[in-house]
Protein backbone atom coordinates (compact mmCIF):
# COMPACT_ATOMS: atom_id res chain seq x y z
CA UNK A 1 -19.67 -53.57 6.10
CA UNK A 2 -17.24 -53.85 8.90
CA UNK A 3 -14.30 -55.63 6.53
CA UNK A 4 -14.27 -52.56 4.10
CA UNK A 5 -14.25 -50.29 7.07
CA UNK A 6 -9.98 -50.70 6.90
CA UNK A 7 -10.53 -49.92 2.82
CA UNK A 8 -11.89 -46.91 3.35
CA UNK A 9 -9.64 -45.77 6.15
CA UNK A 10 -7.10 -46.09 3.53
CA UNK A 11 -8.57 -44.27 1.09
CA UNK A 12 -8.87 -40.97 3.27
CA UNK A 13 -5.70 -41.50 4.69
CA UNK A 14 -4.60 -41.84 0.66
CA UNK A 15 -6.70 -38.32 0.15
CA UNK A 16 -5.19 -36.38 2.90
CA UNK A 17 -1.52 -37.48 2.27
CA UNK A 18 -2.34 -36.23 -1.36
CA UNK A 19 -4.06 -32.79 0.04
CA UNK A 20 -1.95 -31.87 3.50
CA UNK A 21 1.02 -31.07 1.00
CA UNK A 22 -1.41 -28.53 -1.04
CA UNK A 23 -2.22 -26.92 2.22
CA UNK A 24 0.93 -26.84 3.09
CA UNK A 25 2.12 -25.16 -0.14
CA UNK A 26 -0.44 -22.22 0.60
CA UNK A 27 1.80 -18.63 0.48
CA UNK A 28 2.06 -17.23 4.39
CA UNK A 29 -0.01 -14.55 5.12
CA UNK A 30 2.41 -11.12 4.80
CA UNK A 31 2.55 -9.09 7.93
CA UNK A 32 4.41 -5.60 6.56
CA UNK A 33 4.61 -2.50 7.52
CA UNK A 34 6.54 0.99 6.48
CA UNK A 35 9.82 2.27 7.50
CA UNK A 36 10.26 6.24 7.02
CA UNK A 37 13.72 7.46 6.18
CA UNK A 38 12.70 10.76 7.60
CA UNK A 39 11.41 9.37 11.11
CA UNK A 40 15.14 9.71 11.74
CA UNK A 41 14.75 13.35 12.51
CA UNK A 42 11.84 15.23 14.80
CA UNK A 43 10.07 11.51 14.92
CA UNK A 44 13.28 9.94 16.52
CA UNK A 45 12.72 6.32 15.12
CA UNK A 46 15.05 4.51 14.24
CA UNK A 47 16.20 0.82 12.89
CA UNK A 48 16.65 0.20 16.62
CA UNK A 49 13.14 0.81 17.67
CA UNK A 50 11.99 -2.14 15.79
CA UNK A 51 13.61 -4.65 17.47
CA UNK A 52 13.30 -3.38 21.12
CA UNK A 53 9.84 -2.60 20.23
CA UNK A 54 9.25 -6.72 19.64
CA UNK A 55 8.08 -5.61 15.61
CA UNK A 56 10.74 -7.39 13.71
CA UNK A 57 10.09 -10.40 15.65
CA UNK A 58 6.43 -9.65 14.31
CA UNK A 59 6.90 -8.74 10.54
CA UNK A 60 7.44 -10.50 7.21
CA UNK A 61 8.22 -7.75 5.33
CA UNK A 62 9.08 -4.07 5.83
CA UNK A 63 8.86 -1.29 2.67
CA UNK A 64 11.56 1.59 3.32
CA UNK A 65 9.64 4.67 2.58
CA UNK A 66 10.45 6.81 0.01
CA UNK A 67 13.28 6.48 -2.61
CA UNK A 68 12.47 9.11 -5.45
CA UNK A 69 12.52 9.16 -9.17
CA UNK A 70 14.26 11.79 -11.09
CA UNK A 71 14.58 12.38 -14.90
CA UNK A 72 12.82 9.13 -15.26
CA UNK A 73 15.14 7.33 -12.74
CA UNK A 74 14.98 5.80 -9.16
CA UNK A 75 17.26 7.46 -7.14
CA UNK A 76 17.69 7.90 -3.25
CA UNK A 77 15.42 9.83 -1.33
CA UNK A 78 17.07 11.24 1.76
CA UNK A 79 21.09 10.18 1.46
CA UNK A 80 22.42 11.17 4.71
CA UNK A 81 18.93 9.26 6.66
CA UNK A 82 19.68 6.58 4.15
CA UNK A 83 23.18 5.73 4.26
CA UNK A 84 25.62 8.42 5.28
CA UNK A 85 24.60 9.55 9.07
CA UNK A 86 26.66 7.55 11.42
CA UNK A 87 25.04 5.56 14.36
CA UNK A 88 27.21 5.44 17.45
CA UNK A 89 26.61 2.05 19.65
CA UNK A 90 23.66 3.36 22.01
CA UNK A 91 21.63 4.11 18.77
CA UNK A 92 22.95 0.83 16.71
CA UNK A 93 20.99 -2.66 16.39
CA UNK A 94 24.12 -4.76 16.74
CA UNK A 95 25.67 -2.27 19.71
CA UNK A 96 28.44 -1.25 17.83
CA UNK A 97 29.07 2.39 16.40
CA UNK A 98 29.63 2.43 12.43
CA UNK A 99 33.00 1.89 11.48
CA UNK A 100 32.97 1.08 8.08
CA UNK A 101 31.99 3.00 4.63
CA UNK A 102 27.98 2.53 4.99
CA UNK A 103 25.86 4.66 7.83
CA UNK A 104 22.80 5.56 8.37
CA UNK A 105 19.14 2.97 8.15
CA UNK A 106 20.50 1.14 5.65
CA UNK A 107 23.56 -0.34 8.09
CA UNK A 108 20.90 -0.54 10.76
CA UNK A 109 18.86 -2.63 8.29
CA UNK A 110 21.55 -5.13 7.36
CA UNK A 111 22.27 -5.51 11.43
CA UNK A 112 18.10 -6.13 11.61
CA UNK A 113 18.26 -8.90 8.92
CA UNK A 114 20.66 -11.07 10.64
CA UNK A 115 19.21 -11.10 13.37
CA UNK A 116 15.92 -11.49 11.75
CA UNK A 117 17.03 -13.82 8.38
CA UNK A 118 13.68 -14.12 7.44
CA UNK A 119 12.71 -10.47 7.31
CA UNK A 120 12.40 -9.26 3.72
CA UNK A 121 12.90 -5.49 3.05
CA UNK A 122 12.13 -3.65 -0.08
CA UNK A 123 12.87 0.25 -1.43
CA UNK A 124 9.50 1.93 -1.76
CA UNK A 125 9.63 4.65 -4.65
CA UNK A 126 6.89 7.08 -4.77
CA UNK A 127 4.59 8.78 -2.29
CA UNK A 128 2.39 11.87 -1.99
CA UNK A 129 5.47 13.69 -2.94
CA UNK A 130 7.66 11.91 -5.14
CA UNK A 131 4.93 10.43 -7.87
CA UNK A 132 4.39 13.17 -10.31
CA UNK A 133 7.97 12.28 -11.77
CA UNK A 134 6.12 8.96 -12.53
CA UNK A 135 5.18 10.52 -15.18
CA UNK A 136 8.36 11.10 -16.82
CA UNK A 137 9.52 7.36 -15.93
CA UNK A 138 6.41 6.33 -17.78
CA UNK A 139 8.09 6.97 -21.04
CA UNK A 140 10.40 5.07 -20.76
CA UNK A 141 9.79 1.57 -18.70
CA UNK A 142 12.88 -0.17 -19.55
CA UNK A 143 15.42 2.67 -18.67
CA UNK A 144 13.46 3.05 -15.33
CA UNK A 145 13.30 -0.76 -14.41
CA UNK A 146 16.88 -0.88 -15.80
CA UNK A 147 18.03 2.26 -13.12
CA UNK A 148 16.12 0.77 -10.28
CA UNK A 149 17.65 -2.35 -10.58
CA UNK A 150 21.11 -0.87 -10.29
CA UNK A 151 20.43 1.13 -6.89
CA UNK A 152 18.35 -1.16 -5.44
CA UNK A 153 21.38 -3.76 -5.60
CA UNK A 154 24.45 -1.07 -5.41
CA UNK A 155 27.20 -3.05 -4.19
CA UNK A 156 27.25 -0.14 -1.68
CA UNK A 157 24.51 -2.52 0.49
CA UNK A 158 24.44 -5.50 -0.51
CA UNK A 159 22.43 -8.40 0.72
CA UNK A 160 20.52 -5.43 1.74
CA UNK A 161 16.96 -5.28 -0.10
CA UNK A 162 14.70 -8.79 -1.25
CA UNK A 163 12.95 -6.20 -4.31
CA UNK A 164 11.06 -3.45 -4.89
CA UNK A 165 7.94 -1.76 -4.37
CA UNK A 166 5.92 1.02 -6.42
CA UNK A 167 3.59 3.90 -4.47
CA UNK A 168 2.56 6.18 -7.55
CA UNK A 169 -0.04 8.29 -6.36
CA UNK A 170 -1.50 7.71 -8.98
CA UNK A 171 -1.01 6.43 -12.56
CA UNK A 172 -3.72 7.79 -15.09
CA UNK A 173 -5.30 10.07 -12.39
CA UNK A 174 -4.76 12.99 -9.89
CA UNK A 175 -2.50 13.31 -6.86
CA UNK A 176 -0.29 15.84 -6.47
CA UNK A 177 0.08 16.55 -9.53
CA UNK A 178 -2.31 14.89 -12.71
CA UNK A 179 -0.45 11.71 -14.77
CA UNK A 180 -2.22 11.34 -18.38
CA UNK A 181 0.41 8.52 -19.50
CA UNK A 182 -2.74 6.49 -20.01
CA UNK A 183 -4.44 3.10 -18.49
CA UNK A 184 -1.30 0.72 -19.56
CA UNK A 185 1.47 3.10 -18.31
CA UNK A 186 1.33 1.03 -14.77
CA UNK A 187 1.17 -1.95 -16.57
CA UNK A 188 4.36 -1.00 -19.10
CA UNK A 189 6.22 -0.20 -15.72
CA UNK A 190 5.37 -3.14 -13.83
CA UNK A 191 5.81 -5.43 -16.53
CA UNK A 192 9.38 -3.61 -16.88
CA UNK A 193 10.31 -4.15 -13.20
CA UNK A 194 9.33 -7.67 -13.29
CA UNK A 195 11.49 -8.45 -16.53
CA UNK A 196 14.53 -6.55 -14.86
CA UNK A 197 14.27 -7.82 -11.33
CA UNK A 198 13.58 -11.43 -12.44
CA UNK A 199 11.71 -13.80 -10.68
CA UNK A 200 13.61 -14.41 -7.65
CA UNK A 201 13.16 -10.31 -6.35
CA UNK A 202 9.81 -9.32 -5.62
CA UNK A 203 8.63 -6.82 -7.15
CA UNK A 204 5.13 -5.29 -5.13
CA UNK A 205 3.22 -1.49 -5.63
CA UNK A 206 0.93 0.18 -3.11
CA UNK A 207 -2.54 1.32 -5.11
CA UNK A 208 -5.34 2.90 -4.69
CA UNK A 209 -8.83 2.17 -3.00
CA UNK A 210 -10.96 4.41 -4.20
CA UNK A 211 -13.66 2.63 -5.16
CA UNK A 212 -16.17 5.39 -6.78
CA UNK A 213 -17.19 4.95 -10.74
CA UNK A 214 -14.41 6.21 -13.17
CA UNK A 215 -12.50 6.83 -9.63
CA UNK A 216 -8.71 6.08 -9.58
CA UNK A 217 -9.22 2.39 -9.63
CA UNK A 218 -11.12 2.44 -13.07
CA UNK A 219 -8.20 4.68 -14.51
CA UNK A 220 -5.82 2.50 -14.25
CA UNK A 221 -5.66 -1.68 -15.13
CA UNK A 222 -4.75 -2.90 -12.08
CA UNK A 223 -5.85 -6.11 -13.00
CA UNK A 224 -3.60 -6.88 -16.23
CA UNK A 225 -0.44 -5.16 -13.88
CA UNK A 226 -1.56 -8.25 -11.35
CA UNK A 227 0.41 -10.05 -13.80
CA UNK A 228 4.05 -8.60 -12.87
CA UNK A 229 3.20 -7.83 -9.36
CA UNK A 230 3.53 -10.33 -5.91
CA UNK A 231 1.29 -7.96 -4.44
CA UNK A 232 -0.43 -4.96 -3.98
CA UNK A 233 -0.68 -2.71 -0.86
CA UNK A 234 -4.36 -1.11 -1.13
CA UNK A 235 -3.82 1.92 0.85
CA UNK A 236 -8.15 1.43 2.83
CA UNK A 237 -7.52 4.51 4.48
CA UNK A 238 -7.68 7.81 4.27
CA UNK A 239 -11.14 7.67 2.88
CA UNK A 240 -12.47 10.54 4.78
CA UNK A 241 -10.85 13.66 6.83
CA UNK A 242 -9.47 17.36 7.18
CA UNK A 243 -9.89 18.20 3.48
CA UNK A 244 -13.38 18.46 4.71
CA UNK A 245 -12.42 20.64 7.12
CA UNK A 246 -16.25 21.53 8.27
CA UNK A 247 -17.15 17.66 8.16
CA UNK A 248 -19.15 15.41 8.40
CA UNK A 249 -17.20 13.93 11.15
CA UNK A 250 -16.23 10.26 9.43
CA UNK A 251 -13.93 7.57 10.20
CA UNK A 252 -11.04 7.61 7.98
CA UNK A 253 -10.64 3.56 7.18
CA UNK A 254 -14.09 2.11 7.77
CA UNK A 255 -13.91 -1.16 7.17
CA UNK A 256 -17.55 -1.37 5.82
CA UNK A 257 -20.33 0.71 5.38
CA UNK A 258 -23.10 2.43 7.59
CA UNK A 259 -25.81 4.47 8.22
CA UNK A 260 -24.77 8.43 7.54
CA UNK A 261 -21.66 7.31 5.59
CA UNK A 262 -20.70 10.48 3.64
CA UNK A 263 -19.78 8.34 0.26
CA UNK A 264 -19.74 4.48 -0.26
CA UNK A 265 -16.12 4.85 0.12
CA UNK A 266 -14.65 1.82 2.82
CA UNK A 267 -12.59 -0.92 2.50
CA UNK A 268 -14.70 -3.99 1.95
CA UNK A 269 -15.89 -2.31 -1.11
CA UNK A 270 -12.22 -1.26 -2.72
CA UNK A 271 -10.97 -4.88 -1.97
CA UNK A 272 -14.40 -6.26 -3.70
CA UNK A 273 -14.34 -4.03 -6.31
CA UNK A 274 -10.27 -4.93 -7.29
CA UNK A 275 -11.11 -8.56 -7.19
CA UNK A 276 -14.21 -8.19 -9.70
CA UNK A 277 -11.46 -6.84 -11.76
CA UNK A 278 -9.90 -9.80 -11.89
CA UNK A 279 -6.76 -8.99 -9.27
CA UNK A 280 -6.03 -12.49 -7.23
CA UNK A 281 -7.13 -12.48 -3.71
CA UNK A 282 -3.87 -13.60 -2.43
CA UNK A 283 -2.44 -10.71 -4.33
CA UNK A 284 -4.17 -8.12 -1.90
CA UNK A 285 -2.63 -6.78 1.34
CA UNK A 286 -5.30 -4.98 3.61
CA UNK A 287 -4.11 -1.43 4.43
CA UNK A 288 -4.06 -0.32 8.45
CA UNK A 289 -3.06 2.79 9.81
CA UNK A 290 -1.12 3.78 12.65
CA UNK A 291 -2.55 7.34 12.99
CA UNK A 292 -5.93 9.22 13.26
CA UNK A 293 -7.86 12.21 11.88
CA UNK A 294 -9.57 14.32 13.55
CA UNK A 295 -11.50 17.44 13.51
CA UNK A 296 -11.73 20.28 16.21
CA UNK A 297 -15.33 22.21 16.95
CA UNK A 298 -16.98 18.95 17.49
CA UNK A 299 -20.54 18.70 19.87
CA UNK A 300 -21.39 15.55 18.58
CA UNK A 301 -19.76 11.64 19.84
CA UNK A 302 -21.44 10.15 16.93
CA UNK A 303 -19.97 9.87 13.38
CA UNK A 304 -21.59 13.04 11.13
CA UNK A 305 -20.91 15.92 13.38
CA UNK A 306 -19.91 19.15 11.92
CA UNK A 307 -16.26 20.92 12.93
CA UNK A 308 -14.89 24.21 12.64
CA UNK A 309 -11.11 22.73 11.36
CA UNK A 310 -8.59 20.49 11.95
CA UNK A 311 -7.55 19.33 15.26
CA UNK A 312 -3.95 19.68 16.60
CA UNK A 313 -1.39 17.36 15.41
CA UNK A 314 2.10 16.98 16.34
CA UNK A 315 3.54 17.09 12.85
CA UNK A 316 0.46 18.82 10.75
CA UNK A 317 -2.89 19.67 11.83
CA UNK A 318 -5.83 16.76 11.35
CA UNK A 319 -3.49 14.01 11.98
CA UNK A 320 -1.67 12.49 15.09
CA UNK A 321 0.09 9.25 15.81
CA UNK A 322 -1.98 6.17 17.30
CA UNK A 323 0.63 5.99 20.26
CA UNK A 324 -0.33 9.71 21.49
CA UNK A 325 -4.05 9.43 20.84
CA UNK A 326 -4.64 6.25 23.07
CA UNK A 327 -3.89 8.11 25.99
CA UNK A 328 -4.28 11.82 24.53
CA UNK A 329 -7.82 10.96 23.40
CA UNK A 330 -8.86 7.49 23.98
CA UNK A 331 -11.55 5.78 21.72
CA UNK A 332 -14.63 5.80 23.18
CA UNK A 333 -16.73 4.62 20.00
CA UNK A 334 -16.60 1.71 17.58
CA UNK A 335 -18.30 2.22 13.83
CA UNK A 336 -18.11 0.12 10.82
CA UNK A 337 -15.24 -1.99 11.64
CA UNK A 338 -13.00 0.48 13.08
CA UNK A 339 -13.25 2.94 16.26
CA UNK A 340 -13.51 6.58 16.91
CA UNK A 341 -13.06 9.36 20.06
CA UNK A 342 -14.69 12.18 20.83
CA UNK A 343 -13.07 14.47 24.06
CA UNK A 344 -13.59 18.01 24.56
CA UNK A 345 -14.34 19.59 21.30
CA UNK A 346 -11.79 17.09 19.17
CA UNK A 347 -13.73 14.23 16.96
CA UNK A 348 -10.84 11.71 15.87
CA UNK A 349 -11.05 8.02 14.29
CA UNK A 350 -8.00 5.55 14.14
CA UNK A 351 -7.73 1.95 14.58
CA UNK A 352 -7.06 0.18 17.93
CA UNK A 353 -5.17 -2.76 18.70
CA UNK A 354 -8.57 -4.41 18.68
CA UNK A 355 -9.91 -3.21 15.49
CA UNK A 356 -6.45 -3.92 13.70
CA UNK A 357 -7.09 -7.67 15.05
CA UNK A 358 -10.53 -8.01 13.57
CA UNK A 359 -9.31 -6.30 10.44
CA UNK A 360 -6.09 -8.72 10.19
CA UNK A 361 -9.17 -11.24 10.80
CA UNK A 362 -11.48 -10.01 7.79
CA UNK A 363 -8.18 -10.44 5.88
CA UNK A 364 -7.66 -13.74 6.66
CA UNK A 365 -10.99 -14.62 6.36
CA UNK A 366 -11.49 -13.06 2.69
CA UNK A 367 -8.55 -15.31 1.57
CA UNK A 368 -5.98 -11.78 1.41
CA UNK A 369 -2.62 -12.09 1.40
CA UNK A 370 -1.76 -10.26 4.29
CA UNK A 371 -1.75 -6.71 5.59
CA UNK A 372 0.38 -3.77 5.84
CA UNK A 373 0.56 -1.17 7.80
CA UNK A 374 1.14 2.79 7.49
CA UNK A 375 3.42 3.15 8.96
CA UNK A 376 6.02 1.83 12.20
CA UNK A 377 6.53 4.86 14.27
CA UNK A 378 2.75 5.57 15.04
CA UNK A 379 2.68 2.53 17.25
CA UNK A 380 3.59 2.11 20.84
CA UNK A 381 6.85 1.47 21.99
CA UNK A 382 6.16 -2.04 22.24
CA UNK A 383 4.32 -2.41 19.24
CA UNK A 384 0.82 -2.93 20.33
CA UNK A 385 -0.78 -2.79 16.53
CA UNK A 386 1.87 -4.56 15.46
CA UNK A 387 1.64 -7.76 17.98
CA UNK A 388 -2.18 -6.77 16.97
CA UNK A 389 -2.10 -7.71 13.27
CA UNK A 390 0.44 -10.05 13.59
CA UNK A 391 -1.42 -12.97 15.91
């Protein structure tokens, strides 16, 4: 027994020279997160504030939030925030004040990738407000794959973007406005982008999670668009808030069901549900946000109280930034994954650096490809949910 004790060493050290390159070949998890062109303005974030914050350090990827479509065709969403509104050197990346032909985030952006080479950025097209002319682009795949190509990659900024990604709110169902182009419309347009942008660009779209029967999930075939996609950003929040504006009080991106849960709405279920489908695990990114909703007229700490409205918000009512509700209302509750606060008469849920973790956890743990978060200037100024997700 003892002379084939050498054998077998060799044959394990045989096995894991063949499997350490296999495990080594596994995609890296994607840490991303959104960039707002119009954070420029009353938000006051800027390119800047990701670096001093310690986020790029932190991120794989950052989306630049929103690019619109018009008659069918991507087009910019906010030109001067985008690339005409000059940066003097206090408010650049690199310290310098513009000087040449291109302004505004996108300058800032090409200063952010060199010092960060390995930060990809891509143009997100879509959004609450810009996806009913989704419709329109629907028609016509090629023609809208064929425009996006040729902004994305305008000479204007080059080097600028690694791809694309794709927030239609929401093909074959209601948003906004209502899309009938069918269940293969997201397919036809995905299939479009990927032919156009090749395999060296990626090419990504942020979906749905509603998970309910013949919800938004079941009108569209997410699964057969898996095909053309890297990935998909599953927006798990927002399940629950304001539009209720008398409650049940609710966290708005449980992470998994409980007791008194208004509908079996959370994310464990719209992440099981997409992979039944047949969508890749590794082509999931888990959604987090960096903001809360809340209600006002509260009595109860406890999820399921009833409210007479919204609570305040800086920028609309039932909403407020992660970074002013640690201190303006600190959690004092944890439910289903994710945490809550209750002070005064205002009920709000939103994630904490230590609920992001354990989230970024169950998304390593369920074999995800990353997470994503909504969106960069709802964190602190050093980036607490960032440095959260990211370790």
């Amino acid at each position: 027994m003892r002379k084939r004790l050498p054998v077998l060493g060799a044959v394990l050290a045989l096995v894991f020279s063949v499997l350490a390159p296999i495990a080594d070949a596994a995609p890296p998890r994607k840490v991303m997160a959104y960039f707002t062109d119009w954070g420029v303005y009353d938000r006051n974030y800027h390119v800047k504030d990701i670096e001093t914050s310690g986020a790029a350090a932190r991120l794989t990827h950052i989306n630049y939030a929103f690019g619109n479509v018009v008659d069918g065709k991507c087009a910019a969403g906010d030109p001067p925030a985008d690339y005409q509104q000059p940066y003097d050197a206090a408010m650049s990346v690199s310290g310098v004040a513009d000087t040449g032909d291109l302004h505004g985030s996108f300058n800032q952006f090409l200063q952010l990738k060199k010092l960060h080479p390995n930060l990809k950025l891509l143009w997100s097209f879509g959004g609450w407000t810009f996806s009913p002319p989704f419709t329109e682009a629907a028609k016509d795949p090629a023609a809208f794959a064929e425009s996006c190509y040729n902004l994305v990659f305008d000479p204007r900024w080059t080097g600028l973007f690694d791809g694309i990604d794709i927030d239609w709110e929401y093909p074959n169902a209601c948003g906004l406005a209502c899309d009938t182009s069918g269940p293969q419309a997201f397919t036809n347009v995905m299939s479009a982008l990927r032919a156009k942008f090749g395999p060296g660009k990626l090419v990504t779209a942020a979906i749905t999670a509603d998970n309910t029967p013949g919800g938004r999930i079941d009108a569209t075939d997410y699964a057969g668009a898996s095909r053309y996609v890297d990935w998909y950003n599953v927006m798990t929040y927002d399940y629950f808030g304001t539009w209720s504006a008398q409650g049940p009080t609710a966290p708005h991106s449980p992470l998994r069901s409980y007791a008194g849960i208004p509908a079996q709405v959370y994310a464990d279920a719209s992440i099981q549900k997409l992979r039944q489908i047949g969508v890749p695990n590794q082509k999931l990114l888990l959604g987090l946000g960096f903001y809360g909703r809340g209600w006002d007229g509260v009595t109860q700490k406890q999820p399921g109280g009833t409210a007479t409205g919204p609570a305040p918000g800086t920028y609309e009512p039932g909403s407020e930034d992660y970074k002013v509700l640690k201190t303006k209302c600190p959690a004092n509750g944890k439910i289903a994954g994710t945490a809550y606060a209750h002070c005064g008469t205002q009920w709000w849920s939103y994630d904490t650096p230590e609920t992001a973790a354990s989230k970024a956890g169950y998304a390593k743990s369920q074999g995800l490809g990353g997470v994503f978060a909504w969106e960069l200037s709802g964190d602190t100024a050093n980036a607490e949910m960032v440095h959260a997700i990211s370790r």
